[in-house]
N, C-alpha and C. Protein backbone atom coordinates (compact mmCIF):
# COMPACT_ATOMS: atom_id res chain seq x y z
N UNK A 1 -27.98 -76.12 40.15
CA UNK A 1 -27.08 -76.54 39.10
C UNK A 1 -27.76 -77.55 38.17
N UNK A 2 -28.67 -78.33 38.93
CA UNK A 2 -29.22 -79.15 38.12
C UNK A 2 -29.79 -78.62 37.18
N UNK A 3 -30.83 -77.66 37.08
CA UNK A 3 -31.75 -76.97 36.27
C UNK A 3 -31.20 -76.57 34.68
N UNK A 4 -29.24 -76.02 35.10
CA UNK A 4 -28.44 -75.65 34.02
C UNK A 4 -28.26 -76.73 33.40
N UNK A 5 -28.03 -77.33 33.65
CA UNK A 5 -27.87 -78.87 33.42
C UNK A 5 -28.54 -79.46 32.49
N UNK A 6 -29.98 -79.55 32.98
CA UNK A 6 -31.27 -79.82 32.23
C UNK A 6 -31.22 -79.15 30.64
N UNK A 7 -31.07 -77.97 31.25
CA UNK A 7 -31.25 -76.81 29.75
C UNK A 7 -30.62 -76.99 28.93
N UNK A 8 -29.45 -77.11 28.92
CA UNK A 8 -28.26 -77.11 28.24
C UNK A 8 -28.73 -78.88 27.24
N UNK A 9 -29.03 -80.13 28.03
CA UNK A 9 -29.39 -81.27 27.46
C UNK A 9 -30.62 -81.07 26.52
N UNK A 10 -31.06 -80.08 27.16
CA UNK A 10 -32.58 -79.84 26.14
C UNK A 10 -32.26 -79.58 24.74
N UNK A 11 -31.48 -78.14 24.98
CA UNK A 11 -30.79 -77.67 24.10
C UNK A 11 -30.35 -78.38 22.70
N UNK A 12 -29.27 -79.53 23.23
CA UNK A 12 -28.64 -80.30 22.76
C UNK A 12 -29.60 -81.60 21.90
N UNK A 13 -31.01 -82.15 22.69
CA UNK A 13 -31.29 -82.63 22.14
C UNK A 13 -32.24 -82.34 20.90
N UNK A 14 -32.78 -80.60 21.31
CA UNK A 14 -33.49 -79.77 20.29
C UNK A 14 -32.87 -79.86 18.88
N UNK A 15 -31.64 -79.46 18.93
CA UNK A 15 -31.06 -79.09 17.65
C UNK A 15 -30.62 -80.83 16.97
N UNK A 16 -30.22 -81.59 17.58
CA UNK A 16 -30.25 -82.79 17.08
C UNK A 16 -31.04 -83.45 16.49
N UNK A 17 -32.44 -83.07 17.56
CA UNK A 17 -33.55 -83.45 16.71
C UNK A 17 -34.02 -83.14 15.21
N UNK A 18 -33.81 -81.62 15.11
CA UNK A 18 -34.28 -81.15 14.12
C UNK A 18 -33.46 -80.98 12.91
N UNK A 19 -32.38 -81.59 13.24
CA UNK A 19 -31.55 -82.20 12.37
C UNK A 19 -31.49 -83.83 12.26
N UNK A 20 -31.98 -84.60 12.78
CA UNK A 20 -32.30 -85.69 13.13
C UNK A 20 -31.10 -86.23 12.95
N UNK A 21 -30.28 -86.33 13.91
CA UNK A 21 -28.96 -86.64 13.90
C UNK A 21 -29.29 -87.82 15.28
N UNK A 22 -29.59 -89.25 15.05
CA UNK A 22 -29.91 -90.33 15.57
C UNK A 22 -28.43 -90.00 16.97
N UNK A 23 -29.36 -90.46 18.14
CA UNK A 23 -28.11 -90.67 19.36
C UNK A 23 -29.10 -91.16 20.84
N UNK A 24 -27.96 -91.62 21.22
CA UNK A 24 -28.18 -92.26 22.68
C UNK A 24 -27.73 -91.34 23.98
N UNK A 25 -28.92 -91.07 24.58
CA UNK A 25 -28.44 -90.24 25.88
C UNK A 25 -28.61 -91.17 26.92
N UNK A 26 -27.42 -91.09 27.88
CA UNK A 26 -26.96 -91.62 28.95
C UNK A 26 -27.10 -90.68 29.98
N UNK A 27 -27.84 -91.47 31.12
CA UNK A 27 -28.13 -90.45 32.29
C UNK A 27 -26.56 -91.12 33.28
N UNK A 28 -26.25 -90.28 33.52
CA UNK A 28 -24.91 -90.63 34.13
C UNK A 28 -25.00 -90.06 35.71
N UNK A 29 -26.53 -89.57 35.99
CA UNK A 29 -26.84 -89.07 37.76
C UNK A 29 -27.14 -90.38 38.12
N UNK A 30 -28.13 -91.45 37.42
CA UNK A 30 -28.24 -92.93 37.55
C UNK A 30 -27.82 -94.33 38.21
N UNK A 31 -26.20 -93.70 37.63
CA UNK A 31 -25.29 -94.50 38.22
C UNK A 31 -23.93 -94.05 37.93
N UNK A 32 -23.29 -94.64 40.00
CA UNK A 32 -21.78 -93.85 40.20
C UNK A 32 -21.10 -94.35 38.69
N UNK A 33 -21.00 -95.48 38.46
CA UNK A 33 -20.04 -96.02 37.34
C UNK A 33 -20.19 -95.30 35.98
N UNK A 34 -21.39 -94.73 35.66
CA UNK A 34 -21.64 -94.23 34.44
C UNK A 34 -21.28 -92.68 34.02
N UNK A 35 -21.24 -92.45 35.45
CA UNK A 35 -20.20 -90.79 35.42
C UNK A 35 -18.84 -90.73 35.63
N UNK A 36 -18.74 -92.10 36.43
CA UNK A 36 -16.91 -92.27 36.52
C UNK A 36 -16.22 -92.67 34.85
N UNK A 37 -17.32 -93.36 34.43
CA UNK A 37 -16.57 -93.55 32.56
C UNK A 37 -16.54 -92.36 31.77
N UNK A 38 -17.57 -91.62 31.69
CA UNK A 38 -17.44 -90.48 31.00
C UNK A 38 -16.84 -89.46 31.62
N UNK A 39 -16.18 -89.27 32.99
CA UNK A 39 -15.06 -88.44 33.48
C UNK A 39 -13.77 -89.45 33.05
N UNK A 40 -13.41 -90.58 32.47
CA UNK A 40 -12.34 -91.26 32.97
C UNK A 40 -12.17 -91.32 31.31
N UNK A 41 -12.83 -90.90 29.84
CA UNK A 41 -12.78 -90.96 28.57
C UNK A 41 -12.48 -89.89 28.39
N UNK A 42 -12.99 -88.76 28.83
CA UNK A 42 -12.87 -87.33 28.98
C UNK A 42 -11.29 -87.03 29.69
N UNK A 43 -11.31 -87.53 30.21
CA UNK A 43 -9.58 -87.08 31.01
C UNK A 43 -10.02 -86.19 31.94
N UNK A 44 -10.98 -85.50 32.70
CA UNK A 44 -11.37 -84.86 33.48
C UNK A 44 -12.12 -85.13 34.57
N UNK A 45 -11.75 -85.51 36.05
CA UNK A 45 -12.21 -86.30 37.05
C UNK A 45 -13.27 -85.28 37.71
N UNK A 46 -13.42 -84.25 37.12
CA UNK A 46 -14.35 -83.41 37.60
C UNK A 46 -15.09 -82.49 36.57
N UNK A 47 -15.70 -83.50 35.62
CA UNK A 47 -16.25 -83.03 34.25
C UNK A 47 -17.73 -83.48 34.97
N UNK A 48 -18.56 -82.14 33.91
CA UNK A 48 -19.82 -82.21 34.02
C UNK A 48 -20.83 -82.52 33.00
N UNK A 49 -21.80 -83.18 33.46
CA UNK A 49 -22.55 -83.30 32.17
C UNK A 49 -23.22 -82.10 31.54
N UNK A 50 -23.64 -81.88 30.21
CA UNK A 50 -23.92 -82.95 29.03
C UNK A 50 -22.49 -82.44 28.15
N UNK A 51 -21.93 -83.96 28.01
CA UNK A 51 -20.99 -84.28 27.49
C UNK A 51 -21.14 -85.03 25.83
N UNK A 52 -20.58 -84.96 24.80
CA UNK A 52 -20.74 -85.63 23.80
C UNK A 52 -19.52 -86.45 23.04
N UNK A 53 -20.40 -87.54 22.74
CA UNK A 53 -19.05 -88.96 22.27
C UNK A 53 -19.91 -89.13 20.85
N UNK A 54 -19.16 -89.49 20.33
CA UNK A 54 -19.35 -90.62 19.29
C UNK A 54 -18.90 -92.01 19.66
N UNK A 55 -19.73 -93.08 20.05
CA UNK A 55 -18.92 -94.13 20.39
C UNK A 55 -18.36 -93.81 21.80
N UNK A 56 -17.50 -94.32 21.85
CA UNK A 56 -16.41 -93.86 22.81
C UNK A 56 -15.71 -92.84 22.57
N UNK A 57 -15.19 -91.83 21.34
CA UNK A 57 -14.46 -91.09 21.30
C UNK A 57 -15.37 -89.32 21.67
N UNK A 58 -14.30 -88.54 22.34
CA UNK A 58 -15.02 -87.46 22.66
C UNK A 58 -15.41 -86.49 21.68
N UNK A 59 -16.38 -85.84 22.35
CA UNK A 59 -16.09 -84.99 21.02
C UNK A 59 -16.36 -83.64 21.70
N UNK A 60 -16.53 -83.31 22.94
CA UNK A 60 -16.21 -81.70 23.22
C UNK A 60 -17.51 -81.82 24.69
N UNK A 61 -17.85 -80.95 25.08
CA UNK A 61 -18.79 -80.41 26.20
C UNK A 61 -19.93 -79.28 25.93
N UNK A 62 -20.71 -78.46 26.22
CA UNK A 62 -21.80 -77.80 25.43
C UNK A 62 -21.03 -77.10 24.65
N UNK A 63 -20.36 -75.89 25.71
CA UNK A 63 -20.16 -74.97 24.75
C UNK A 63 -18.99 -75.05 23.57
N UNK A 64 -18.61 -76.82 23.36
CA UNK A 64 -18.18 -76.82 22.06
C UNK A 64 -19.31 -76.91 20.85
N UNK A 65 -20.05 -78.24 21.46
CA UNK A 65 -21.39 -78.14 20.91
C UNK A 65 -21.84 -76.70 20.19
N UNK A 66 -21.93 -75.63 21.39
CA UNK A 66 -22.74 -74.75 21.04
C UNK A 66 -22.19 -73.71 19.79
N UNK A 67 -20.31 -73.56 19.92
CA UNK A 67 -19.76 -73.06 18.79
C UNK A 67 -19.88 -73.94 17.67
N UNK A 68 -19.98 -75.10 17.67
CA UNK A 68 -20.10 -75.50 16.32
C UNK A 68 -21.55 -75.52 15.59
N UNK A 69 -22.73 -75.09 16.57
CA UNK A 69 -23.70 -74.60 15.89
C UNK A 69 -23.69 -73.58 15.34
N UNK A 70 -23.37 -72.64 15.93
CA UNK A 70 -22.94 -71.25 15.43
C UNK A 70 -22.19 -70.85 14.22
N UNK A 71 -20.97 -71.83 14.07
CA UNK A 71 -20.06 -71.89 13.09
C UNK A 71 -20.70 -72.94 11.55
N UNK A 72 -21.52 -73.55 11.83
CA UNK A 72 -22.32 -74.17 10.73
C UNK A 72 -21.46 -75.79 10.55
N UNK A 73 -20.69 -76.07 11.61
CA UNK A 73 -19.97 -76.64 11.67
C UNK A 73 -20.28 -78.42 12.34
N UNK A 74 -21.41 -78.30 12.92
CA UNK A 74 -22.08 -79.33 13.74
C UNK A 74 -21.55 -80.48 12.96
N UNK A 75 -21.70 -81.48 11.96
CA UNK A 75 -21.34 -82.28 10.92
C UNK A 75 -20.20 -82.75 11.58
N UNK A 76 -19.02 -81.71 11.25
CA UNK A 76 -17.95 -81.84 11.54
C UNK A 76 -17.63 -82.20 13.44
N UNK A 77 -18.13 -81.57 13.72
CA UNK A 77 -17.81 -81.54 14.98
C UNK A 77 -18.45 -82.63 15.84
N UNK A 78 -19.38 -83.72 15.00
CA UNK A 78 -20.07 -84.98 15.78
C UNK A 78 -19.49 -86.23 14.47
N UNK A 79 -18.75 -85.43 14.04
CA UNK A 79 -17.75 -86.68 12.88
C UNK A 79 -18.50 -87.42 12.47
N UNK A 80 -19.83 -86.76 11.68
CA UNK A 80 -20.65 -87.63 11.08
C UNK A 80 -20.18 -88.03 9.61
């Protein structure tokens, strides 16, 4: 599971990059407290990473991520 995991963050930070859309990744395997906040912002006590916030506010899980690449929509969907 880990491996999916990995990919999916790669993913995420590929297309960011090359849009250079500035962000902070949080390893949340690191520490218990840092996965209990981003399950406890999320509303989902059994959410998985890679998750995306602005700030504190959510803003979806990959495969929202991944439709709003698709949809040309990314902008919108990281409320830049």
């Amino acid at each position: 599971m880990r491996v999916h995991i990995k990919k999916k963050q790669q993913q995420i930070e590929k297309i960011l990059d090359s849009k250079r859309v500035q962000y902070d990744k949080i390893d949340v395997s690191a520490e218990e407290d840092k996965i209990k906040k981003m399950r406890e912002l999320i509303g989902d006590p059994s959410a998985l990473p890679p998750q995306l916030f602005n700030g504190d506010t959510y803003l979806g899980d990959f495969a929202a991520f991944d439709v709003a690449v698709e949809e040309g929509s990314l902008e919108k969907f990281l409320k830049l």
